[in-house]
Protein backbone atom coordinates (compact mmCIF):
# COMPACT_ATOMS: atom_id res chain seq x y z
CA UNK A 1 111.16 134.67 105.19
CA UNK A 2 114.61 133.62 104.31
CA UNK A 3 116.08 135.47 106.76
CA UNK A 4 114.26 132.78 109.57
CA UNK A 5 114.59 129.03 109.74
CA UNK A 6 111.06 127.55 110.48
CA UNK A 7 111.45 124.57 113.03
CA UNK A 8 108.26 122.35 113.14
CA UNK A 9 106.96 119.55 115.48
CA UNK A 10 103.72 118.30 115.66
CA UNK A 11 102.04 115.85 118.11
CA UNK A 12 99.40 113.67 116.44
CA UNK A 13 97.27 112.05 118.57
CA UNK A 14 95.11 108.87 116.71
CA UNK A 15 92.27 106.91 118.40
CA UNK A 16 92.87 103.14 118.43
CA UNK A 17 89.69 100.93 116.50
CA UNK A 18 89.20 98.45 119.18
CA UNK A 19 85.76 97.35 120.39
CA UNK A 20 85.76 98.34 123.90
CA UNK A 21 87.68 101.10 125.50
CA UNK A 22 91.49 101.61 126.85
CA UNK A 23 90.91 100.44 130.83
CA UNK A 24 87.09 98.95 131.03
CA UNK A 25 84.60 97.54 128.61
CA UNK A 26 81.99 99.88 127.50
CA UNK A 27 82.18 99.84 124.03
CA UNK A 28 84.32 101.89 121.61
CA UNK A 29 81.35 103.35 119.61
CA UNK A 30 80.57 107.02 117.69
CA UNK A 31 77.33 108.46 117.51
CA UNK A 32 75.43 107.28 119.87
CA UNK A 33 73.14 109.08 122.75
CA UNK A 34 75.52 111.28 125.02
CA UNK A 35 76.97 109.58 128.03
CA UNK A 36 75.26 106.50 127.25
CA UNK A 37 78.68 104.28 126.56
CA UNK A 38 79.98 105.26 129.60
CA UNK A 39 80.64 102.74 133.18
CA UNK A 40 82.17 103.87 136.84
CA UNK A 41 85.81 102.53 135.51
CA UNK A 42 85.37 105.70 132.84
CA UNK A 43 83.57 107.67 134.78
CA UNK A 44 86.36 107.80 137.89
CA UNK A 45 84.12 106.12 140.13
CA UNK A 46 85.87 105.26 143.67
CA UNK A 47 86.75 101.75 144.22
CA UNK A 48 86.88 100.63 140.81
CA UNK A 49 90.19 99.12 138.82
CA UNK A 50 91.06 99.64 135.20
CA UNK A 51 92.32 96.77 133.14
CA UNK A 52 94.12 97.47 129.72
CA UNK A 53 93.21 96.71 126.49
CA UNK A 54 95.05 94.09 124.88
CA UNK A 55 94.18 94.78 121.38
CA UNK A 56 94.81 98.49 121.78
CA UNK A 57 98.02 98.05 122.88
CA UNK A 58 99.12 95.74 120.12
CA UNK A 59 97.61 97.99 117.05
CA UNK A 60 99.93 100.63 118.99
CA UNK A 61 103.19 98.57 118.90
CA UNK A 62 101.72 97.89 115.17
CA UNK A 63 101.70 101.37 114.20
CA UNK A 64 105.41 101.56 116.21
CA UNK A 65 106.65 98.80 114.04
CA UNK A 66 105.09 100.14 110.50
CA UNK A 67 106.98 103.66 111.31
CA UNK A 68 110.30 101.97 111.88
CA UNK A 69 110.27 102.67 115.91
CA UNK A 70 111.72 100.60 118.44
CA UNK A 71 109.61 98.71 120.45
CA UNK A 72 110.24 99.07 124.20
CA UNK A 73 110.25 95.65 126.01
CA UNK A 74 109.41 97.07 129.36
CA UNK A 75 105.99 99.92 129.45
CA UNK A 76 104.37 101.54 131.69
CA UNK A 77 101.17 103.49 132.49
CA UNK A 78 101.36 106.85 134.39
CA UNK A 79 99.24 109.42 135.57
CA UNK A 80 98.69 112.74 134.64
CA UNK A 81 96.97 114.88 136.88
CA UNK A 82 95.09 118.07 135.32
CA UNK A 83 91.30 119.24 136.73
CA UNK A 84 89.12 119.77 133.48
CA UNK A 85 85.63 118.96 133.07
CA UNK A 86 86.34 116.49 130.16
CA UNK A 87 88.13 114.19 132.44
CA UNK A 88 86.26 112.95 135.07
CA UNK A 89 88.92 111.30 136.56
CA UNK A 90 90.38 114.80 137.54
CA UNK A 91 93.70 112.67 135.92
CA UNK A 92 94.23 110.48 132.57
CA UNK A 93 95.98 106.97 132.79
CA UNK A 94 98.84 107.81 129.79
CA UNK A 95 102.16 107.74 129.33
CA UNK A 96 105.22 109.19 130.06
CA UNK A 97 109.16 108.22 130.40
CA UNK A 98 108.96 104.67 129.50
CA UNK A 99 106.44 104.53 126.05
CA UNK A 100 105.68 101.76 124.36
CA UNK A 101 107.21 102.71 120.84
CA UNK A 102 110.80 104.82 120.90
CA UNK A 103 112.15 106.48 117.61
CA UNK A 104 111.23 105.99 114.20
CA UNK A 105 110.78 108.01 111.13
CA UNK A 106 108.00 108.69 108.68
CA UNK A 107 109.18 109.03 104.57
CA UNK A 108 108.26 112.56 102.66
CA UNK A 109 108.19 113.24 99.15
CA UNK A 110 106.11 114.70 95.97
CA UNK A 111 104.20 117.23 95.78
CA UNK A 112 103.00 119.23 98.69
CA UNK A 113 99.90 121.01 99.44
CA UNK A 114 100.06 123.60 97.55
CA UNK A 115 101.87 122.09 94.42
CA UNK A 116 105.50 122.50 95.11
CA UNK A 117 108.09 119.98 95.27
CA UNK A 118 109.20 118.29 98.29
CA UNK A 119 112.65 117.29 99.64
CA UNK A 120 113.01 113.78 99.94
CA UNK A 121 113.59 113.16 103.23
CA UNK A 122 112.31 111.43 106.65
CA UNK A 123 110.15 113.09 109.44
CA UNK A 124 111.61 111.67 112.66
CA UNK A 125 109.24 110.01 115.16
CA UNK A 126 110.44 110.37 118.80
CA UNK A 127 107.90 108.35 120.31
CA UNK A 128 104.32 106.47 120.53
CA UNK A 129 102.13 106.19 123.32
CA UNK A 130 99.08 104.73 124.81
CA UNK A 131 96.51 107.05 126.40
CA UNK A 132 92.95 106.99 126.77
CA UNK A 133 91.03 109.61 125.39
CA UNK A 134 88.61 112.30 127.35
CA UNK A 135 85.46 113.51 127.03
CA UNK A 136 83.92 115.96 124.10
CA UNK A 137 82.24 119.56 125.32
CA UNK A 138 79.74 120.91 123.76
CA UNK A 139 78.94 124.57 123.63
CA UNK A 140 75.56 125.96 123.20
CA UNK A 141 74.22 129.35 123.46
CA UNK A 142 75.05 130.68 127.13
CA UNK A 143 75.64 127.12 128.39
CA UNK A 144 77.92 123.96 127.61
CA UNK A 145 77.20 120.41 127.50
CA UNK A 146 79.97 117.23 128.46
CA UNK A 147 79.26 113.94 126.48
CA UNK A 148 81.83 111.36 128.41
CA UNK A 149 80.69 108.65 125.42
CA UNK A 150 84.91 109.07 124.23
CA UNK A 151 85.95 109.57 127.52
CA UNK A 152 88.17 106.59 127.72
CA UNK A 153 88.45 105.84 124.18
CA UNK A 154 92.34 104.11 122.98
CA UNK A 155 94.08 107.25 121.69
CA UNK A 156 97.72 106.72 120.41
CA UNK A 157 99.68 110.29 120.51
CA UNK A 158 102.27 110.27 118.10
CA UNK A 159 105.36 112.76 118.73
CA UNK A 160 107.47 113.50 116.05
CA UNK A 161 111.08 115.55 115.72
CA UNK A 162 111.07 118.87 114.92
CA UNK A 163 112.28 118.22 111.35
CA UNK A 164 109.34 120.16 109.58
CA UNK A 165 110.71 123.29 107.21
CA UNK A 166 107.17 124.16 105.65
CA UNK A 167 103.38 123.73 106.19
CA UNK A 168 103.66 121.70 103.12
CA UNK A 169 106.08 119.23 104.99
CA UNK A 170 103.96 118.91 107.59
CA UNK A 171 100.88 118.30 105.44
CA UNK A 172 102.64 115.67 103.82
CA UNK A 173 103.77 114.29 107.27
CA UNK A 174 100.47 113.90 108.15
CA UNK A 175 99.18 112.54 104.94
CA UNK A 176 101.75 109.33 105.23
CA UNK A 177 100.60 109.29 108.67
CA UNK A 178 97.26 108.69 107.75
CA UNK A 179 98.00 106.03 105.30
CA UNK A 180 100.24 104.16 107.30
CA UNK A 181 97.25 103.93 110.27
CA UNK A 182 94.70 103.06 107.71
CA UNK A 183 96.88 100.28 105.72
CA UNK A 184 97.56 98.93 108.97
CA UNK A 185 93.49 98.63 110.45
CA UNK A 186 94.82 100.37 113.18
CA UNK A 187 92.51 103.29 113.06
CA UNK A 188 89.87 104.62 109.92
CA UNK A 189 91.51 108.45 111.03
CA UNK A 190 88.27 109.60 110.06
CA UNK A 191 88.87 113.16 111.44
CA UNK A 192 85.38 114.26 111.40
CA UNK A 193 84.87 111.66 114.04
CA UNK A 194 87.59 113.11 116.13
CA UNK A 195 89.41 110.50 115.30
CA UNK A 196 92.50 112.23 114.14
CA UNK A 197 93.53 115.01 115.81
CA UNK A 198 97.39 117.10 115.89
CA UNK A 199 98.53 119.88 117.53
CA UNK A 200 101.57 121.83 116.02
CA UNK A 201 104.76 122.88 117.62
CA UNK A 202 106.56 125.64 115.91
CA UNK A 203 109.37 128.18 116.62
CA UNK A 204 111.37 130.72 114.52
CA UNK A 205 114.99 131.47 115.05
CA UNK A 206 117.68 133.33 112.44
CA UNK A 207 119.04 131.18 109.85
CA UNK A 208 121.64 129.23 110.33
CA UNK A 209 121.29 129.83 114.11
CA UNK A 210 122.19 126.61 116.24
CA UNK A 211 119.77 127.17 118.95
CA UNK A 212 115.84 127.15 118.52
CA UNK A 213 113.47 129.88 119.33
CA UNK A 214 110.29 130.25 121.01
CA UNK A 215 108.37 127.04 120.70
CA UNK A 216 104.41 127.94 120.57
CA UNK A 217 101.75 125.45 120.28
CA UNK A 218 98.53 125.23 118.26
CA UNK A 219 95.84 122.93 119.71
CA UNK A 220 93.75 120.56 118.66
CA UNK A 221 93.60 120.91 114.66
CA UNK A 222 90.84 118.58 113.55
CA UNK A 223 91.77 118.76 109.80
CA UNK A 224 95.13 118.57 107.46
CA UNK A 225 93.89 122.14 105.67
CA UNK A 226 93.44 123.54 109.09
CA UNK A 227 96.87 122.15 110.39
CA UNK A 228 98.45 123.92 106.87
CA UNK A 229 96.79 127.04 107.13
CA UNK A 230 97.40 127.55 110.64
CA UNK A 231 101.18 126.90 109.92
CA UNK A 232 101.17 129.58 107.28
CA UNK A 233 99.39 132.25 109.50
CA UNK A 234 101.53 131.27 112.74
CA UNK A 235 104.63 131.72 110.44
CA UNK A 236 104.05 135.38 109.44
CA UNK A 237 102.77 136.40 112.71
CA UNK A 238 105.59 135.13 114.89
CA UNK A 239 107.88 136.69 111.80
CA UNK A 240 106.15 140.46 111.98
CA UNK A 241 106.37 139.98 115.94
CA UNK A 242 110.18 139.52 115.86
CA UNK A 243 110.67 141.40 113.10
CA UNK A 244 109.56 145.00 114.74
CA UNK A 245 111.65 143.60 117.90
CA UNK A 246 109.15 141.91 119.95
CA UNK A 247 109.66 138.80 122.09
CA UNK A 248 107.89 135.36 121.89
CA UNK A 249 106.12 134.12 124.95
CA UNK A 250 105.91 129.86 125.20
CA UNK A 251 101.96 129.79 124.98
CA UNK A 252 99.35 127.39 124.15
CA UNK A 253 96.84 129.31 121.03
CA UNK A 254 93.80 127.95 119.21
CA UNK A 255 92.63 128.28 115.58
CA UNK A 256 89.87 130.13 114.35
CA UNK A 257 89.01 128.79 110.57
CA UNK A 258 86.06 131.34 109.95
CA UNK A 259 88.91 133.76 110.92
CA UNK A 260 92.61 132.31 109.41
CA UNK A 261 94.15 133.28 112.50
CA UNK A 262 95.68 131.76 116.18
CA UNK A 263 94.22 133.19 119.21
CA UNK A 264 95.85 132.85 122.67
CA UNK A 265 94.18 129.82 125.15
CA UNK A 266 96.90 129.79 127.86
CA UNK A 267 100.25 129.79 128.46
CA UNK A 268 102.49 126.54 128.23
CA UNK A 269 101.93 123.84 130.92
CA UNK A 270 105.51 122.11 132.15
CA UNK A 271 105.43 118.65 132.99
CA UNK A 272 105.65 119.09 137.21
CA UNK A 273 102.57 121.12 136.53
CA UNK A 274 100.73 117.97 135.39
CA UNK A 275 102.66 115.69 138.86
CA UNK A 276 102.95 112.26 136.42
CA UNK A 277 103.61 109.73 138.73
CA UNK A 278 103.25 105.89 137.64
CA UNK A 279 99.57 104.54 137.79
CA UNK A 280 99.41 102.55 140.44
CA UNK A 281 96.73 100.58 139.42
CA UNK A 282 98.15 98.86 136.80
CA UNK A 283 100.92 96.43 136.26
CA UNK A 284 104.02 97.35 133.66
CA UNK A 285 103.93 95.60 130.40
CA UNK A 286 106.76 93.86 129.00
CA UNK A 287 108.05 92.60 125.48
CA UNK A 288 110.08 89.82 124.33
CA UNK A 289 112.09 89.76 120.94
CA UNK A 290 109.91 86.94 119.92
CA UNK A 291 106.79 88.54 120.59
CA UNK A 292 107.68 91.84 118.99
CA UNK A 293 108.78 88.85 115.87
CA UNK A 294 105.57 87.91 115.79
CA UNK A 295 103.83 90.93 115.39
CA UNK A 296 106.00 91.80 112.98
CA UNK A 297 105.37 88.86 110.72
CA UNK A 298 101.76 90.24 110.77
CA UNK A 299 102.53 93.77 109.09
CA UNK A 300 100.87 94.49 105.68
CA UNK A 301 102.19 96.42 103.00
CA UNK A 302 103.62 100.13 103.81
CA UNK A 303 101.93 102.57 101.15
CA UNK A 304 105.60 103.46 99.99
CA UNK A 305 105.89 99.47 99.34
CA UNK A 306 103.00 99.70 97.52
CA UNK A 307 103.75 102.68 95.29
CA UNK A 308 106.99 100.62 94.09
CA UNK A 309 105.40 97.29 93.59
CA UNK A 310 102.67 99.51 91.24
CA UNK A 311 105.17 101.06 89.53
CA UNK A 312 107.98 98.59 88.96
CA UNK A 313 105.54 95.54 88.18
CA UNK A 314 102.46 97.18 86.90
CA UNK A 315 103.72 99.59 84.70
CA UNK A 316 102.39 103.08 86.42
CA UNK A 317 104.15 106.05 86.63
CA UNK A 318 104.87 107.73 90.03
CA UNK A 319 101.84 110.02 89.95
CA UNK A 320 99.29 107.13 89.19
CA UNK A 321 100.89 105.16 92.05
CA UNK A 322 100.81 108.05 94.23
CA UNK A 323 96.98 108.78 93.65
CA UNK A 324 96.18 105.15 93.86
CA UNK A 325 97.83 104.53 97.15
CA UNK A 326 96.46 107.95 99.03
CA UNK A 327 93.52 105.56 100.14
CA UNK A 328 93.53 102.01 101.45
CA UNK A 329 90.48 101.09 100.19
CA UNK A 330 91.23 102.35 96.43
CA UNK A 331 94.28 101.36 96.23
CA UNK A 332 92.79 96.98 97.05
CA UNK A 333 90.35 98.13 94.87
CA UNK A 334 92.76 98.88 92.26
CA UNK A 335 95.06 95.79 93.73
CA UNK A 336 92.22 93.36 92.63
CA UNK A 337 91.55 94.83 89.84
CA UNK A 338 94.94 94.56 88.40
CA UNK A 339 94.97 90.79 88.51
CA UNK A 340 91.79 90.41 86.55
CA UNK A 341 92.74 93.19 83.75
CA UNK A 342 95.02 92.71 80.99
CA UNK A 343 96.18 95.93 80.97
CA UNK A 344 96.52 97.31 84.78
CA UNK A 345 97.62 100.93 83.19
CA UNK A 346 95.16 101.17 81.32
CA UNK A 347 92.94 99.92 83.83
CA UNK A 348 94.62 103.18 86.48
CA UNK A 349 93.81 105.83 83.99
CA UNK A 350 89.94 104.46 84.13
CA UNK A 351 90.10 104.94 87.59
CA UNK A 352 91.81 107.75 88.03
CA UNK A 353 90.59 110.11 84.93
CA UNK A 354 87.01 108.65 85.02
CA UNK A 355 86.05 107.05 88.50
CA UNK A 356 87.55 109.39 90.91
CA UNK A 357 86.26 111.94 88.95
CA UNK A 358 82.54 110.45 88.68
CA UNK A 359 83.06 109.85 92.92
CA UNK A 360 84.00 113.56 93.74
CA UNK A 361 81.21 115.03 91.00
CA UNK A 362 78.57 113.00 93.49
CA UNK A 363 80.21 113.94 96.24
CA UNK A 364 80.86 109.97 97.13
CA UNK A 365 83.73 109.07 99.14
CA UNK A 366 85.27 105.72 97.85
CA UNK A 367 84.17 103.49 100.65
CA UNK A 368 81.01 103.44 98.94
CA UNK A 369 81.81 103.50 95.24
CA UNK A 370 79.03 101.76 93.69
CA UNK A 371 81.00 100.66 90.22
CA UNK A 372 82.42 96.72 91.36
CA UNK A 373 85.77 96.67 89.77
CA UNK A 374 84.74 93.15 88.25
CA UNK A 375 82.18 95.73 86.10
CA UNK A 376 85.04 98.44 85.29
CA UNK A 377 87.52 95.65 84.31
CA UNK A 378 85.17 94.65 81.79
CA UNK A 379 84.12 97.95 81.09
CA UNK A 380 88.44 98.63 80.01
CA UNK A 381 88.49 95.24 78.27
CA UNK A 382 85.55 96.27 75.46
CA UNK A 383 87.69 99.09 74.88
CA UNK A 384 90.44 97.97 74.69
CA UNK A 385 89.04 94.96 72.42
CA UNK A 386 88.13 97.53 69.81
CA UNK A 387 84.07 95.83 70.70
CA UNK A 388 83.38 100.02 71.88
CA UNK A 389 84.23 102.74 71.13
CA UNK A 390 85.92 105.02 74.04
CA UNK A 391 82.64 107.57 73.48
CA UNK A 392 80.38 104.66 73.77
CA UNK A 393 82.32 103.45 76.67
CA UNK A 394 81.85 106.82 78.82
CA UNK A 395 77.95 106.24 78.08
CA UNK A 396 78.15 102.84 79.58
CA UNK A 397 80.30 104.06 82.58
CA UNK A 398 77.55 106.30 83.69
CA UNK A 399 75.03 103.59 83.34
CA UNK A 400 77.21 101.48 85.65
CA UNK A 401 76.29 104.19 88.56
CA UNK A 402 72.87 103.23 88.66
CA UNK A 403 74.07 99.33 89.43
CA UNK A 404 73.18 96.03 88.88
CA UNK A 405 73.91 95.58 85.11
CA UNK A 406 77.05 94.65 83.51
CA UNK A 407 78.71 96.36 80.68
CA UNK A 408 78.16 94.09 78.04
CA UNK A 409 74.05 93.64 79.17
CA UNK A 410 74.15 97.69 78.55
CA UNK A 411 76.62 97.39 75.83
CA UNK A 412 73.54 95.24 74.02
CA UNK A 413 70.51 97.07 75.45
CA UNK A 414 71.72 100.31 73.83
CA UNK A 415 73.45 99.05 70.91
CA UNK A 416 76.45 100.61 71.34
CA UNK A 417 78.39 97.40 69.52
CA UNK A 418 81.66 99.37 67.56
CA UNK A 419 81.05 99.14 63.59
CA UNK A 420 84.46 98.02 62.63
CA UNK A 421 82.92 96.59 59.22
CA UNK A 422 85.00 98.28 56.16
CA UNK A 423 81.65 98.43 53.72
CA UNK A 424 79.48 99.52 56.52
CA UNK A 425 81.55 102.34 57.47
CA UNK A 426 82.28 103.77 53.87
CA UNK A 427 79.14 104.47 53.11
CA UNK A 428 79.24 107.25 56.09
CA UNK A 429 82.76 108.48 54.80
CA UNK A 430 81.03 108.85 51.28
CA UNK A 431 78.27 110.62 52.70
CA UNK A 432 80.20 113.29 55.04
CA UNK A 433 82.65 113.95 51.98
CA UNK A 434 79.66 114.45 49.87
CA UNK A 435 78.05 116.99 52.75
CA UNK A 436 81.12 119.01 53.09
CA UNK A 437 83.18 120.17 49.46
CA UNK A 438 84.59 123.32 51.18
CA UNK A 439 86.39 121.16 53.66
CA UNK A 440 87.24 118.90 50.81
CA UNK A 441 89.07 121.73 48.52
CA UNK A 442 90.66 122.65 51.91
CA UNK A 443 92.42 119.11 52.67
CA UNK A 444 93.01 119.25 48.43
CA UNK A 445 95.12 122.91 48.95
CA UNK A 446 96.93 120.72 51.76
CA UNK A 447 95.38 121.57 54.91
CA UNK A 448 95.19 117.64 56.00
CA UNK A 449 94.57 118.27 59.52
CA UNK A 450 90.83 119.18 58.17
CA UNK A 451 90.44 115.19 58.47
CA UNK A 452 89.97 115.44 62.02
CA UNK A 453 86.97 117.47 61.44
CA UNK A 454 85.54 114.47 58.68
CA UNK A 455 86.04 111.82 61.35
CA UNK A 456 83.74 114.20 63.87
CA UNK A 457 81.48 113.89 60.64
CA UNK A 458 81.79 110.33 60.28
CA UNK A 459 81.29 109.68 64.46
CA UNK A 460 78.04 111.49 64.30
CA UNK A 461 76.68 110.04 60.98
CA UNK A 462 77.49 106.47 62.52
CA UNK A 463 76.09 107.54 66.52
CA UNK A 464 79.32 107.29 67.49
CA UNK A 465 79.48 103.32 66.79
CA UNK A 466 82.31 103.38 64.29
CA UNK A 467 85.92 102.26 64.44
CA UNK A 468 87.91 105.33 64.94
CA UNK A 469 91.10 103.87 63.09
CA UNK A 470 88.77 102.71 60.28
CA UNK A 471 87.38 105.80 59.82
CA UNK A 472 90.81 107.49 59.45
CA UNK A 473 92.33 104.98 57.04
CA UNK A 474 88.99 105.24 55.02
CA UNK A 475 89.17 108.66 55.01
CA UNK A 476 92.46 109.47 53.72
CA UNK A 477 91.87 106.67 51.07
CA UNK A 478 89.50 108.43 49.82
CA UNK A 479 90.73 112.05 50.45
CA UNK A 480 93.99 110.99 49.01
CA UNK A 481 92.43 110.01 45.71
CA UNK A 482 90.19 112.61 44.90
């Protein structure tokens, strides 16, 4: 592949959390009975008027202003024409030369996808804007089905710069993406819900070559491993294509995930095809500098912020910060934890080595991680007290699971209280020397690393109660002197 430059692009298009819809107010709700949240404003009914939603239009200058874009202070709404059965409308209210959020950039960096490093660098943004969403079709055996419940819905389509190299880039792009929507309340993302949806743009041309090739599009990729993978495959067939001296076509092509492979939908729409002409049903919106001030004041924490507050003040490395921060409700979770705990690092390894684990084991996604942090802070500070042991403390942090009981009431219902008593926990290193005189003549002929296996002893005599650093100094005492 060196012998092609890969130029990538994708167009992200996020659905808004609001409460009602973009231009009428049926609510914004998933899951419920087809075409039940629907009204004639959504529906395209003749004589009606839209009116815009306030709130979706500021979680969209929001999500402008947390990706570094500038903020237009005069917007519009447009129409685009296009006859599909998910639009009943036979047009969508969106927009088109005059956006509410121009340029911006999104930060890269770590690892990607599949493990390998990534440059350090910044995925431009060329614009936000403010559409409403269409309908969902349903296909059945020998017939189809429209639910208009989304039609409607606040979607925010995010256009970035062709600045992607790599699948991995763009997986990464899409990954900050995520977090910056979710640590803003702007949207949950939750792709399963359709909300979170991309389509790729990509094009090969000969390296070093100064002017791009072929630009084809993938459509509607409802999940980041489905976005990479379809990279990957689009990348070797476009390569074999111009490789045995065929020519690229501009087309629109699908994915198949059962499959691995693009298939052809259409080929590429122009904009005249889709006759945008401003909506003439609603007014322009405009900005002032304090306004745009104001919501500004407003922004939360950036993950990236976050990562180097965690790092610098907390004492995490990069890769705890990084896991931490790759979801806004574990990394407040974390956050609030840290303030309680005396030691916050020791407090991210629990988390990440034990809880995370524990979560993905059940199959639990965090949002409902049943382990209060109040519990696993307490849970960190018996340990780290020397009061259990770190065995004893695993037993306790599956008990936690089940709820309602603190560490320290199953600490003292299973009597798992660390023996740190000197007299107490000879007589078990007596007893395992006395059990075990080939390992003794071993650690004698200087083989001392046989002590490890005497503490195992010792740990299983004692249930696993005693004070590991006891047990060694005991041990080699008595070692030592025989």
């Amino acid at each position: 592949m060196s012998k092609y430059d890969i130029v990538i692009g994708l167009e992200v298009h996020v659905q808004a959390r609001t409460n009602s819809k973009m231009f009428c107010s049926c609510p914004n709700k998933f899951g419920q009975e087809p075409n039940t949240m629907v009204c004639p404003v959504c529906m395209g009914f003749p004589g009606v008027m839209p009116y815009p939603n306030r709130e979706a239009v500021m979680k969209t200058v929001m999500a402008g202003l947390m990706c570094g874009c500038e903020i237009a202070k005069f917007s519009k709404f447009d129409r685009k024409s296009y006859f599909y059965p998910d639009m009943p409308k036979n047009y969508q209210i969106t927009q088109y030369d005059l956006p509410l959020c121009g340029r911006g950039g999104v930060h890269i960096f770590g690892k990607g996808f599949s493990g390998n490093d990534l440059p350090d660098k910044v995925i431009g943004i060329t614009r936000i804007h403010l559409e409403e969403d269409v309908g969902k079709l349903n296909h059945f055996s020998g017939y189809s089905g429209i639910d208009y419940n989304r039609a409607g819905v606040p979607l925010m389509e995010i256009v970035s710069e062709p600045d992607m190299c790599s699948a991995d880039e763009a997986y990464a792009y899409l990954t900050a993406l995520k977090q910056i929507m979710q640590y803003a309340d702007i949207s949950d993302c939750d792709m399963e819900k359709g909300q979170m949806r991309c389509d790729v743009n990509i094009s090969l041309k000969l390296a070093g070559a100064k002017e791009f090739g072929t630009k084809i599009e993938i459509k509607n990729l409802n999940s980041f491993r489905s976005a990479h993978r379809s990279i990957e495959h689009e990348i070797v067939r476009q390569a074999e294509i111009l490789d045995n001296g065929g020519r690229l076509m501009q087309e629109t092509r699908g994915w198949t995930d059962e499959r691995g492979e693009t298939y052809l939908l259409r080929s590429k729409e122009n904009a005249h095809d889709y006759r945008y002409f401003p909506e003439p049903d609603l007014l322009p919106m405009t900005f002032t500098d304090s306004e745009i001030g104001k919501i500004k004041n407003t922004l939360p924490e950036l993950p990236e912020q976050k990562r180097a507050r965690f790092v610098a003040t907390l004492g995490l490395t990069e890769y705890d910060a990084q896991v931490l921060t790759q979801d806004k409700t574990l990394s407040d979770y974390f956050d609030e934890g840290a303030k309680q705990a005396k030691s916050p690092k020791m407090l991210a390894n629990w988390i990440i080595t034990e809880l995370l684990r524990e979560l993905n084991d059940r199959n639990i996604p965090f949002e409902k991680n049943p382990v209060p942090v109040g519990h696993l802070v307490e849970l960190v500070e018996l340990v780290s007290a020397g009061t259990i042991t770190g065995k004893s403390a695993k037993e306790v942090f599956s008990e936690l699971f089940s709820g309602g009981k603190t560490p320290k009431q199953i600490v003292a219902e299973k009597g798992l209280l660390q023996i740190s008593d000197d007299s107490a926990i000879d007589k078990f290193v007596v007893l395992s020397i006395e059990q075990n005189p080939a390992q003794v003549k071993q650690y004698k002929e200087g083989k001392t690393t046989v002590i490890q296996f005497f503490v195992g002893q010792v740990m299983k005599l004692s249930k696993g109660k005693a004070n590991p650093q006891i047990v060694n100094k005991l041990l080699k005492e008595k070692l030592d002197q025989m």
